[in-house]
N, C-alpha and C. Protein backbone atom coordinates (compact mmCIF):
# COMPACT_ATOMS: atom_id res chain seq x y z
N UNK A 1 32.81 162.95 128.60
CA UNK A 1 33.35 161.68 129.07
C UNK A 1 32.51 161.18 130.25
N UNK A 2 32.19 159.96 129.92
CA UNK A 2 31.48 159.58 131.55
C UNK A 2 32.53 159.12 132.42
N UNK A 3 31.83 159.44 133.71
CA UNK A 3 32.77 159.65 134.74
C UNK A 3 33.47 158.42 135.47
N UNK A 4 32.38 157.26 135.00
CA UNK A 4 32.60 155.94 135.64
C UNK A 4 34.03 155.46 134.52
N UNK A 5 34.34 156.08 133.24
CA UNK A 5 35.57 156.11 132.63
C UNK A 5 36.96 155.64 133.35
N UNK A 6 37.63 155.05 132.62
CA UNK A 6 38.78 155.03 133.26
C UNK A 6 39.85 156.27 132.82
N UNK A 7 40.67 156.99 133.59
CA UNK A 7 41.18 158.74 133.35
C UNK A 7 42.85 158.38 133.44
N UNK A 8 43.50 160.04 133.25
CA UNK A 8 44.37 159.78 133.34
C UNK A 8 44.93 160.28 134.51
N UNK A 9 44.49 160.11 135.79
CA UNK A 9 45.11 160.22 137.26
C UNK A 9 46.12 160.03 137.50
N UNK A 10 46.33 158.24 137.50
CA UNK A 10 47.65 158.09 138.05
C UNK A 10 48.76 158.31 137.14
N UNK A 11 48.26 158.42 135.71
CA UNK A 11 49.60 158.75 134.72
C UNK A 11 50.03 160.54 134.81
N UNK A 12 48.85 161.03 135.01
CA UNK A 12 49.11 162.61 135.40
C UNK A 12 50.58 163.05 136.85
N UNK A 13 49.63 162.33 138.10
CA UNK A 13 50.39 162.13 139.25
C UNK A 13 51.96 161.98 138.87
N UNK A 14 52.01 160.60 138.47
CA UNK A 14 53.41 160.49 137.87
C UNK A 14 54.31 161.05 137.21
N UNK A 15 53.57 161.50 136.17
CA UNK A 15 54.51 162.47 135.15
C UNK A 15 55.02 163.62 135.79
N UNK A 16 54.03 164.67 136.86
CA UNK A 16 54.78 165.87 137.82
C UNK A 16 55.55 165.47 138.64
N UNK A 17 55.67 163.94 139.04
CA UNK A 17 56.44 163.24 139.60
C UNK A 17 57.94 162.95 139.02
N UNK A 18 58.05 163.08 137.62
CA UNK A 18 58.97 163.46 136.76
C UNK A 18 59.10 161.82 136.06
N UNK A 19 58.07 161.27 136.01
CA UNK A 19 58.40 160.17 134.90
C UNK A 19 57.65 160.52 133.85
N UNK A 20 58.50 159.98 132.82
CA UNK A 20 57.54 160.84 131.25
C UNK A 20 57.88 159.39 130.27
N UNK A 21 57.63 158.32 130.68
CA UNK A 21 57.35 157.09 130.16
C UNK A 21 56.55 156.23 131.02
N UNK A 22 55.22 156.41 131.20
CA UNK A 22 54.56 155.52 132.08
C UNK A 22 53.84 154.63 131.37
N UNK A 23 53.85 153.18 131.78
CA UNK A 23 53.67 151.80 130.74
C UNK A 23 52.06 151.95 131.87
N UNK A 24 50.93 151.43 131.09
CA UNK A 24 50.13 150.58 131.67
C UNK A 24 49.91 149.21 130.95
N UNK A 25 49.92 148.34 132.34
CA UNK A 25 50.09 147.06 131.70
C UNK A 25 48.79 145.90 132.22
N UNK A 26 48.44 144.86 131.16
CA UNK A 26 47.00 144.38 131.23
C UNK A 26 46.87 142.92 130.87
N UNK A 27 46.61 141.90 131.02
CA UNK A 27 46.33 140.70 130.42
C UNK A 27 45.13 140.52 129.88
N UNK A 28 45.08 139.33 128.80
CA UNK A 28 43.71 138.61 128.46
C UNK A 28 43.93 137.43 128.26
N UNK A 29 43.09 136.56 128.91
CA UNK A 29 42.97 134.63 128.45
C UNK A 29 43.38 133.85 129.98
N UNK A 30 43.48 134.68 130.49
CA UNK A 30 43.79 134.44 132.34
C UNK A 30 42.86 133.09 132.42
N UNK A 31 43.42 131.71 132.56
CA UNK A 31 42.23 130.94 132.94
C UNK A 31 41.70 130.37 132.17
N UNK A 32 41.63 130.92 130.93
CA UNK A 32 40.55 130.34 129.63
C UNK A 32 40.61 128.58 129.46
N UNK A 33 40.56 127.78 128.83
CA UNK A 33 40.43 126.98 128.50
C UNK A 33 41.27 126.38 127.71
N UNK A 34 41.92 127.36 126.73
CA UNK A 34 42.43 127.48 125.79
C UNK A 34 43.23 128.56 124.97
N UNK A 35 44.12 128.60 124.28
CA UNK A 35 45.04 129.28 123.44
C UNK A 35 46.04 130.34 124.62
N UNK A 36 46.81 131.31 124.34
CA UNK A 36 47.95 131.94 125.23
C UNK A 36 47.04 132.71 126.04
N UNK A 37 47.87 132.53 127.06
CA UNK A 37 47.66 133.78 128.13
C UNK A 37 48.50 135.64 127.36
N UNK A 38 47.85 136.16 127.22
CA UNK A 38 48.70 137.42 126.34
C UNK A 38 48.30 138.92 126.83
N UNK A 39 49.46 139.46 127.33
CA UNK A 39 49.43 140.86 127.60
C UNK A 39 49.86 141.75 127.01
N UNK A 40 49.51 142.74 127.15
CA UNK A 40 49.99 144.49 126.04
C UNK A 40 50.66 145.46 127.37
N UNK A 41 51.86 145.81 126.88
CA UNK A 41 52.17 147.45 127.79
C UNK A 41 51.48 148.56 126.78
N UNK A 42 50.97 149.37 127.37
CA UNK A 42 51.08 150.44 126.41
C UNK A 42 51.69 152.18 127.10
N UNK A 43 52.13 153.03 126.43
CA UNK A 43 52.65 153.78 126.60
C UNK A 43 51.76 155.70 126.12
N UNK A 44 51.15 156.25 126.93
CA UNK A 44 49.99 156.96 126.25
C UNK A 44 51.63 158.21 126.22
N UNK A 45 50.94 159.35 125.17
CA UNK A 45 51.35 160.45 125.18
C UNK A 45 51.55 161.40 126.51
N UNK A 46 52.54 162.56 126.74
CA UNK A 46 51.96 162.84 127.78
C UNK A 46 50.45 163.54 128.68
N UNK A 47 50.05 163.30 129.35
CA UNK A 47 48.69 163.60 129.81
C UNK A 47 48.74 164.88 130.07
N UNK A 48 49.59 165.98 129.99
CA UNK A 48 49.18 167.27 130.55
C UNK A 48 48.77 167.81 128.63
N UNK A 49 49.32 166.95 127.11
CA UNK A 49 49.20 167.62 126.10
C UNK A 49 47.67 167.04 125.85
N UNK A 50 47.33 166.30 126.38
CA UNK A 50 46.19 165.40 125.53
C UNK A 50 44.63 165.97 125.58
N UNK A 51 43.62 166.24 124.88
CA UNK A 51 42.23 166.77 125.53
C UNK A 51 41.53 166.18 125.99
N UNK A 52 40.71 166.25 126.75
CA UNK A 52 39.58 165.46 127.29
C UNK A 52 39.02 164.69 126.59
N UNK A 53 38.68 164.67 125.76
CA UNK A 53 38.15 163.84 124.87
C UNK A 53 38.95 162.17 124.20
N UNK A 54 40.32 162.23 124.80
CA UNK A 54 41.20 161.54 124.50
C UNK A 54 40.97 160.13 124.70
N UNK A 55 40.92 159.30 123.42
CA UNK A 55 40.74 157.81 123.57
C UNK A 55 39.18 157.63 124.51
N UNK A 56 38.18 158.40 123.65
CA UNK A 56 36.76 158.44 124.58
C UNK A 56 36.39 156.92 124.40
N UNK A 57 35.50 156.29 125.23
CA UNK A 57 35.46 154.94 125.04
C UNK A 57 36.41 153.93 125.29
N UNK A 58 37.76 154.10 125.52
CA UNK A 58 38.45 152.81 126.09
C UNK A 58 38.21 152.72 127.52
N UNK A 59 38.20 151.44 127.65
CA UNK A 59 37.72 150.81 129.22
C UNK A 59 37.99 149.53 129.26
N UNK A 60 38.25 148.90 130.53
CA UNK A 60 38.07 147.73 130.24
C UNK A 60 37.18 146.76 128.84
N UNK A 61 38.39 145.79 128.40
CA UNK A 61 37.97 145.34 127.26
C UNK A 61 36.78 144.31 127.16
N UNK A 62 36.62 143.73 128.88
CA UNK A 62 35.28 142.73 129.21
C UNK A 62 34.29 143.69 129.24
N UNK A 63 33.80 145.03 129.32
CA UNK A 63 32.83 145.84 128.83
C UNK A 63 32.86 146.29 127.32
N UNK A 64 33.26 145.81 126.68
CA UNK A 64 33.38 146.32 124.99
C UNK A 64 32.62 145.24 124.26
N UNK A 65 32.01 145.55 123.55
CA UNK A 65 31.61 144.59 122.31
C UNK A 65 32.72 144.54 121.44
N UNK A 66 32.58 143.40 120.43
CA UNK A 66 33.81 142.77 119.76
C UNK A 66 34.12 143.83 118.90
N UNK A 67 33.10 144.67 118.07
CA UNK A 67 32.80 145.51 117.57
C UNK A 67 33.49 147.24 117.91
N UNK A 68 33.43 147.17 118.83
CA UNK A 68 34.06 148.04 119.57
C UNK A 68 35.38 147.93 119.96
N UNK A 69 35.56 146.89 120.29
CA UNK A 69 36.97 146.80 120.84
C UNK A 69 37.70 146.59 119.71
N UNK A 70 37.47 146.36 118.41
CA UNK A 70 38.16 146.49 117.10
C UNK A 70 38.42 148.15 116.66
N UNK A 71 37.24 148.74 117.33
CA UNK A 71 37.51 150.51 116.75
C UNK A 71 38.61 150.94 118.11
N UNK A 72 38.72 150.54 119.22
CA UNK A 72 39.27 151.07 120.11
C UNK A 72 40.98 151.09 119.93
N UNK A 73 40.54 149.67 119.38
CA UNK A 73 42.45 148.61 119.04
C UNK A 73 42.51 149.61 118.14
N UNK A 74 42.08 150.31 117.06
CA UNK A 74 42.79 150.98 116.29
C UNK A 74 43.30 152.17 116.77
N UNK A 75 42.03 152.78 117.41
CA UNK A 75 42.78 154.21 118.05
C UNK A 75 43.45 154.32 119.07
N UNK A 76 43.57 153.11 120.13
CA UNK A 76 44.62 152.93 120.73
C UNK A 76 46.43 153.31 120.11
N UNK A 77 45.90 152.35 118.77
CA UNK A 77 47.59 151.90 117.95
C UNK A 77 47.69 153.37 117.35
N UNK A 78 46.98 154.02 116.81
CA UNK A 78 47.32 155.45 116.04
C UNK A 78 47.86 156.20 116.91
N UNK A 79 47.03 156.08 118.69
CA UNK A 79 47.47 157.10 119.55
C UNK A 79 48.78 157.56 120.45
N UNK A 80 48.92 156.08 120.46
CA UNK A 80 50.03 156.01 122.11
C UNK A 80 51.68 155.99 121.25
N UNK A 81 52.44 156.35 122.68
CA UNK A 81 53.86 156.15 122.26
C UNK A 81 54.40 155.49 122.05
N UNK A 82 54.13 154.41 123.06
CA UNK A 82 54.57 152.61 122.80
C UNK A 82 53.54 151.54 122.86
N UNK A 83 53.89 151.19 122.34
CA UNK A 83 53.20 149.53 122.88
C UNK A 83 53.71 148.47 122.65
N UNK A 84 53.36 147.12 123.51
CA UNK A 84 54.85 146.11 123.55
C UNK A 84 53.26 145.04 123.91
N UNK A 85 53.52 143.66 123.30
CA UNK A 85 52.48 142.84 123.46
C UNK A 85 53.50 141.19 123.93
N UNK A 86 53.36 140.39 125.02
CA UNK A 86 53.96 139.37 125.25
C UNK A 86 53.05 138.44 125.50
N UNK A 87 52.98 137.16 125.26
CA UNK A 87 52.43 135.86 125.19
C UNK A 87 52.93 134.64 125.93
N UNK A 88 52.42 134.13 126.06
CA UNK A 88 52.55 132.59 126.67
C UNK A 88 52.05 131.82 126.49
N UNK A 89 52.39 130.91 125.89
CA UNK A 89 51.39 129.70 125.15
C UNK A 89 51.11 128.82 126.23
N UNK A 90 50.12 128.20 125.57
CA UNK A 90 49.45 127.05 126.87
C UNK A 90 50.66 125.74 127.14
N UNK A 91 51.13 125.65 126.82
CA UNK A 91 51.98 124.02 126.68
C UNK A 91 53.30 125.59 128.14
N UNK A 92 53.64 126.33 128.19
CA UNK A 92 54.20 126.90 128.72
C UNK A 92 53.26 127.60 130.24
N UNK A 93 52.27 127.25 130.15
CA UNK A 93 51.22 127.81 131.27
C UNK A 93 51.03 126.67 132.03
N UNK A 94 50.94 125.26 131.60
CA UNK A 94 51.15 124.17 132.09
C UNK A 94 52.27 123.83 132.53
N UNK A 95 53.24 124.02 132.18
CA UNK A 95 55.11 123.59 132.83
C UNK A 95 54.85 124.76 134.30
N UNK A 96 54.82 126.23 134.20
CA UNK A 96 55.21 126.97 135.03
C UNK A 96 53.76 127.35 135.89
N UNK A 97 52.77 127.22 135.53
CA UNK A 97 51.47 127.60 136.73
C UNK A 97 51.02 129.09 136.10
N UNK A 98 49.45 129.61 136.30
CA UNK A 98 48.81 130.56 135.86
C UNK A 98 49.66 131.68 136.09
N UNK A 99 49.89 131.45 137.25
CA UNK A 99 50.49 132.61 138.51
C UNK A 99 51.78 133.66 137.34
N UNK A 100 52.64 132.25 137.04
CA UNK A 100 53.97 132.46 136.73
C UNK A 100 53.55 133.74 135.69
N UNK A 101 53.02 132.72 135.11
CA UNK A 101 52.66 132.66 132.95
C UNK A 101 52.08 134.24 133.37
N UNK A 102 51.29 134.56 134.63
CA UNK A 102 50.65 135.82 134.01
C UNK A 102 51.70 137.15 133.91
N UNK A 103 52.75 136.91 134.82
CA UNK A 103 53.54 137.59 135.06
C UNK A 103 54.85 137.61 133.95
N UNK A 104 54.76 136.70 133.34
CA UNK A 104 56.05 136.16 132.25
C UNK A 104 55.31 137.11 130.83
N UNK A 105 54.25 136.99 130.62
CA UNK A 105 53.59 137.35 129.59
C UNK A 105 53.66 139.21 129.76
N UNK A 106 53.50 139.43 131.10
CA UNK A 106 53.35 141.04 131.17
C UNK A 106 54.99 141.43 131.23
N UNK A 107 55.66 140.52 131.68
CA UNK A 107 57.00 141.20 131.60
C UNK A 107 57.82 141.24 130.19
N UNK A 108 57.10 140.36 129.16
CA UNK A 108 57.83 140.15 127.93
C UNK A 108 56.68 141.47 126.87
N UNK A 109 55.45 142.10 127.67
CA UNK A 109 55.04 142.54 126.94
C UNK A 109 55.97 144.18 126.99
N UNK A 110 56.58 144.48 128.85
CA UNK A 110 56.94 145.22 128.70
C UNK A 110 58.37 145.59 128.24
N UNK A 111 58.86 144.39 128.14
CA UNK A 111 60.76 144.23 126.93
C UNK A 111 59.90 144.34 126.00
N UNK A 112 58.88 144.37 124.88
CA UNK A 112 59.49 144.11 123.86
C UNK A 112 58.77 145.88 123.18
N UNK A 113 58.59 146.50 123.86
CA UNK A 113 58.11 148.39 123.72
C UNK A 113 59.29 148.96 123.01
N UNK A 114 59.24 149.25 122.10
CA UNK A 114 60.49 150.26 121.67
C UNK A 114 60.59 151.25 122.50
N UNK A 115 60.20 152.19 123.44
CA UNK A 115 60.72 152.72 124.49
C UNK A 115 60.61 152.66 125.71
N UNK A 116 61.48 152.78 126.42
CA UNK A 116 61.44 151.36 127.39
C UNK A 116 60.84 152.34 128.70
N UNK A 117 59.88 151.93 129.60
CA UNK A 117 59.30 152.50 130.69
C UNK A 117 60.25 153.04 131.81
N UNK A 118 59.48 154.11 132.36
CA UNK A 118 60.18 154.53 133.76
C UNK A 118 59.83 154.40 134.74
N UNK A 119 58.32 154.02 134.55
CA UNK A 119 57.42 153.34 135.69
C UNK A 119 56.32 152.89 134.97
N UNK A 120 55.80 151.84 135.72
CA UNK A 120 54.62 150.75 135.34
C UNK A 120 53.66 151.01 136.52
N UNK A 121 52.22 150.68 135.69
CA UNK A 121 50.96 150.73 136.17
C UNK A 121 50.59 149.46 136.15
N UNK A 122 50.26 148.50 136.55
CA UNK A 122 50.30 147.31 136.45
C UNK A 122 48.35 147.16 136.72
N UNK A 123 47.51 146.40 136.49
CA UNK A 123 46.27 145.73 136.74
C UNK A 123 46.71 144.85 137.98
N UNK A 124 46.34 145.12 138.75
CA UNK A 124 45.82 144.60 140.34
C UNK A 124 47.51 143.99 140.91
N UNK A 125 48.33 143.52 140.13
CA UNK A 125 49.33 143.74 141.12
C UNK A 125 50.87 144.03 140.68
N UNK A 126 52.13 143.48 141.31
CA UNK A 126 53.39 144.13 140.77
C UNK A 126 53.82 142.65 140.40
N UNK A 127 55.27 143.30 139.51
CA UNK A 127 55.84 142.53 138.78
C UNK A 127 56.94 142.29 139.19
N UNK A 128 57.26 141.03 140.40
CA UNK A 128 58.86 140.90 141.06
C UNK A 128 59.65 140.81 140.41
N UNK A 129 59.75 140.24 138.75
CA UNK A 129 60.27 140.04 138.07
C UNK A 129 61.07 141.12 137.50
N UNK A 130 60.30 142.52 137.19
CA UNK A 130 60.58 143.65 136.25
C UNK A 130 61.78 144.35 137.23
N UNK A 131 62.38 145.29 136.82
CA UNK A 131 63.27 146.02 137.73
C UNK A 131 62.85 147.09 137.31
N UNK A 132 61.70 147.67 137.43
CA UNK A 132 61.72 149.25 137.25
C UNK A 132 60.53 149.46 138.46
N UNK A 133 60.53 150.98 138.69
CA UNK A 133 59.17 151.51 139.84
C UNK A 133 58.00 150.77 139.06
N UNK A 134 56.86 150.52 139.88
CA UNK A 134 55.72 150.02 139.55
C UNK A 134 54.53 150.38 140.57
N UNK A 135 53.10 150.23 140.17
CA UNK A 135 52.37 150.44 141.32
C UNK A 135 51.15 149.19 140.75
N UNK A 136 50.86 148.43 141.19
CA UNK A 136 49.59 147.53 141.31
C UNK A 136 48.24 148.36 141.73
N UNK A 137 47.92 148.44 140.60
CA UNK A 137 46.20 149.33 141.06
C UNK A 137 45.05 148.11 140.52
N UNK A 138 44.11 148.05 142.04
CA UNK A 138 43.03 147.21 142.25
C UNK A 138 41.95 147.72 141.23
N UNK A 139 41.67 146.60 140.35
CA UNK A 139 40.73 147.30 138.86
C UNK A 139 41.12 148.71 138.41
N UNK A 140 42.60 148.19 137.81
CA UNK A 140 43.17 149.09 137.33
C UNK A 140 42.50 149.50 136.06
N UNK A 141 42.08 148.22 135.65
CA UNK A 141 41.44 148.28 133.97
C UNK A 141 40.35 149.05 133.93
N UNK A 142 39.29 149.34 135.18
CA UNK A 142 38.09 150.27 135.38
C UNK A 142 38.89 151.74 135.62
N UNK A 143 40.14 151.96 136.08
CA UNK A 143 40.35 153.45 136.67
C UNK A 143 41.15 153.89 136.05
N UNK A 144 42.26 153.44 135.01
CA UNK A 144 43.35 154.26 134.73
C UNK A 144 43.43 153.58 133.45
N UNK A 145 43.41 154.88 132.40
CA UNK A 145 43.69 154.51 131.09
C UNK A 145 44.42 153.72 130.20
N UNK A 146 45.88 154.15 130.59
CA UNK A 146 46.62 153.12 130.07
C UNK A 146 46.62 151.58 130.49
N UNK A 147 46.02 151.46 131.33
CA UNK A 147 45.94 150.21 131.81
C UNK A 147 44.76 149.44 130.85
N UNK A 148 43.65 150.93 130.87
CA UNK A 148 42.36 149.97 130.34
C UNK A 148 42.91 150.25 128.41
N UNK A 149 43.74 150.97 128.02
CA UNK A 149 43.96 150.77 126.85
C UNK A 149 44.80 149.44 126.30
N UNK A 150 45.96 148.83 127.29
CA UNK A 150 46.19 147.87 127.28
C UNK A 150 45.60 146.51 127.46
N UNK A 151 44.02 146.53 128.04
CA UNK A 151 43.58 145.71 127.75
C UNK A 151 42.37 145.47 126.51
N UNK A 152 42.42 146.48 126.30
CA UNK A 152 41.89 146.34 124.90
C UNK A 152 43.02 145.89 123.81
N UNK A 153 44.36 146.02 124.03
CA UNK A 153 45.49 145.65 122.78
C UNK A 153 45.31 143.98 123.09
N UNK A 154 45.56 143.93 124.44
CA UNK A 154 45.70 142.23 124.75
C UNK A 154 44.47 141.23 124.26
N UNK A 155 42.91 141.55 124.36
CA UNK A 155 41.90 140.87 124.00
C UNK A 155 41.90 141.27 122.69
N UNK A 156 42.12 141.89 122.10
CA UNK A 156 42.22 142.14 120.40
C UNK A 156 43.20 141.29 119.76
N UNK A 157 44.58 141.02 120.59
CA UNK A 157 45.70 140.44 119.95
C UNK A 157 45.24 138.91 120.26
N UNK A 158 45.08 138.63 121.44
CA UNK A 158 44.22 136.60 121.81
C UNK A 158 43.62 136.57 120.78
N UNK A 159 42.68 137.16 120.88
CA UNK A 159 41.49 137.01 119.69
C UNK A 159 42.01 136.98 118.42
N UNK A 160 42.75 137.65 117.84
CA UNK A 160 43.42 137.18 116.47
C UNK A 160 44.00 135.97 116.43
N UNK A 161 44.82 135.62 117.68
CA UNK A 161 45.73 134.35 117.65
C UNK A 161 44.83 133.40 117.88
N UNK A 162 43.73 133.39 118.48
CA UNK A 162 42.54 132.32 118.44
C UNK A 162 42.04 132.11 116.98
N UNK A 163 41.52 133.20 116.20
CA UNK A 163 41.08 132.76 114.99
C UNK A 163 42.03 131.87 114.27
N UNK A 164 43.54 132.29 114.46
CA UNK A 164 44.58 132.10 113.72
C UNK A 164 44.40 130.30 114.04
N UNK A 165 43.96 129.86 115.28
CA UNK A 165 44.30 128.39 115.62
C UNK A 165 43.16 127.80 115.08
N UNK A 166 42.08 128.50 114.84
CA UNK A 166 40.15 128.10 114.20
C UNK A 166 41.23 127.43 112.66
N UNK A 167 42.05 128.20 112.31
CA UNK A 167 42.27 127.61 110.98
C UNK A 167 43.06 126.20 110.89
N UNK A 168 43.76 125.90 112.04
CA UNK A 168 44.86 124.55 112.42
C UNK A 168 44.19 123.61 113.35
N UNK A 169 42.75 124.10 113.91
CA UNK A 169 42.20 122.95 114.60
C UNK A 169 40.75 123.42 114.36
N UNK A 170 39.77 122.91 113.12
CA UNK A 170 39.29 123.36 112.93
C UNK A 170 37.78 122.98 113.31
N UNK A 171 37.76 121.62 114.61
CA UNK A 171 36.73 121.42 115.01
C UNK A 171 36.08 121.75 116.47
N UNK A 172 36.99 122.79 116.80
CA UNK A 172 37.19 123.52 118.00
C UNK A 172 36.43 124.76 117.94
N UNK A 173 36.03 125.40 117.11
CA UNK A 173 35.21 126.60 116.97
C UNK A 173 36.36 128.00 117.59
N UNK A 174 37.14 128.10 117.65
CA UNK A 174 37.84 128.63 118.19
C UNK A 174 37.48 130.38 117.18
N UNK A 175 37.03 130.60 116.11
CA UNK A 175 37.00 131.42 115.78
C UNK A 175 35.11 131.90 116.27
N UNK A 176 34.76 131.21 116.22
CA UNK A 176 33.10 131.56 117.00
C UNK A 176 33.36 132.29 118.51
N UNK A 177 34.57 131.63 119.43
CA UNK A 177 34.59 132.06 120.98
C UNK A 177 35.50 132.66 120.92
N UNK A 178 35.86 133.76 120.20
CA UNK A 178 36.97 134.47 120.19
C UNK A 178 36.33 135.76 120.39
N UNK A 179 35.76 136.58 119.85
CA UNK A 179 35.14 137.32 120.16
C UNK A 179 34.92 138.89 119.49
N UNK A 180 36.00 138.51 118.52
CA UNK A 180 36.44 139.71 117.56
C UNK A 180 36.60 139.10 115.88
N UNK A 181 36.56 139.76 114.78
CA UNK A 181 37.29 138.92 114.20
C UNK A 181 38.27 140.26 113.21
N UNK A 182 39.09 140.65 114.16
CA UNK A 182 40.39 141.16 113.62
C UNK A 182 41.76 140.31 113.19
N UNK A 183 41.91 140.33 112.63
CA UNK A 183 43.09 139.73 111.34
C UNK A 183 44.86 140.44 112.04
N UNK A 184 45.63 139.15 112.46
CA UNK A 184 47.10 139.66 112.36
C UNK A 184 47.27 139.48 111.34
N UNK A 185 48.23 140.57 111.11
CA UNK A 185 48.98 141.09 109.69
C UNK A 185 50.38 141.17 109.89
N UNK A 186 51.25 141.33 109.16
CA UNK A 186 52.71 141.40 109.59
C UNK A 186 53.08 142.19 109.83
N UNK A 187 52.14 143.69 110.00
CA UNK A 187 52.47 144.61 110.75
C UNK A 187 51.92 145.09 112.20
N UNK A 188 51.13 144.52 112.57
CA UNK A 188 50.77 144.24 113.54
C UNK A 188 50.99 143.36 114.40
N UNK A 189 52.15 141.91 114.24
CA UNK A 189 52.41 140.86 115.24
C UNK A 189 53.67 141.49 116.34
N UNK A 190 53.94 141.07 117.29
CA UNK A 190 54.75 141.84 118.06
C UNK A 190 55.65 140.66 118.75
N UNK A 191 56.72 140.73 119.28
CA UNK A 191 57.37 139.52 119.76
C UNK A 191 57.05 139.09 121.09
N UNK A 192 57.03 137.53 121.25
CA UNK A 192 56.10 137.06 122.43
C UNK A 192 57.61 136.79 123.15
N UNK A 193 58.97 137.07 122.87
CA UNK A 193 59.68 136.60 123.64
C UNK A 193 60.55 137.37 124.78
């Protein structure tokens, strides 16, 4: 594993700490131009069963090729315990402000997990909204796994919902600046609410 990797530290820490559901949570489309702002919780196994070798290659998803971050999204989804993906569409990013939307999107990503967290890892900050323990880690997506595995679910899932809009507005190129071209399926969509 290279070392500049993102590990499982703070999910280790925690778990002897006695939480044994730790969410890391991540956005993608922060800002963009266009289509939802959309985040992923994800939920890894526990870190004292897992080998070193575990989920080699996830990292932040702005260091991945499209290519890559399609093999990662898979072994992410085969690997972890939960995962919960929430959205915010643009017509809703405009009523409430970036700020809100980024926080609305991570909190609906972490309701909609079939098992529900005991503490959250959040990307760079906390969630006033959520009522559970949390910790805001500064480039979380460079240092701590679940965080950077969640942002590989979130730029994999935009990116589908972008192609998905290349087909309803089709002089927008929206499937050229997307960046992946992975396909939602009906087993793969997750609830944005």
């Amino acid at each position: 594993m290279n070392p500049l990797d993102p590990d499982l530290t703070a999910e280790a820490a925690l778990h002897e700490g006695g939480f044994r559901h730790v969410a890391g949570v991540d956005e993608a489309g922060r800002g963009a131009w266009a289509g939802p702002l959309v985040a992923a919780a994800v939920i890894l196994p526990d870190p004292g069963s897992l080998p070193a070798d575990f989920l080699t290659g996830v990292r932040d998803s702005k260091l991945c090729t499209p290519a890559l971050r399609e093999k990662l999204f898979e072994d992410v989804l085969g690997s972890v315990r939960a995962v919960g993906v929430g959205a915010v569409a643009a017509d809703e990013i405009d009523l409430i402000g970036l700020t809100a939307a980024n926080e609305l999107a991570m909190v609906r990503a972490v309701r909609s997990m079939s098992l529900r967290p005991d503490f959250v890892l959040v990307d760079c900050f906390t969630l006033r909204s959520l009522d559970l323990p949390q910790r805001g880690i500064v480039q979380g997506d460079r240092t701590c796994l679940s965080i950077a595995a969640a942002s590989i679910v979130a730029k994999v899932y935009r990116d589908a919902w972008l192609e998905g809009l290349a087909h309803t507005h089709p002089p927008y190129g929206f499937e050229r600046h997307r960046g992946t071209a992975w396909r939602i399926t009906g087993t793969r969509s997750a609830s944005t609410a």
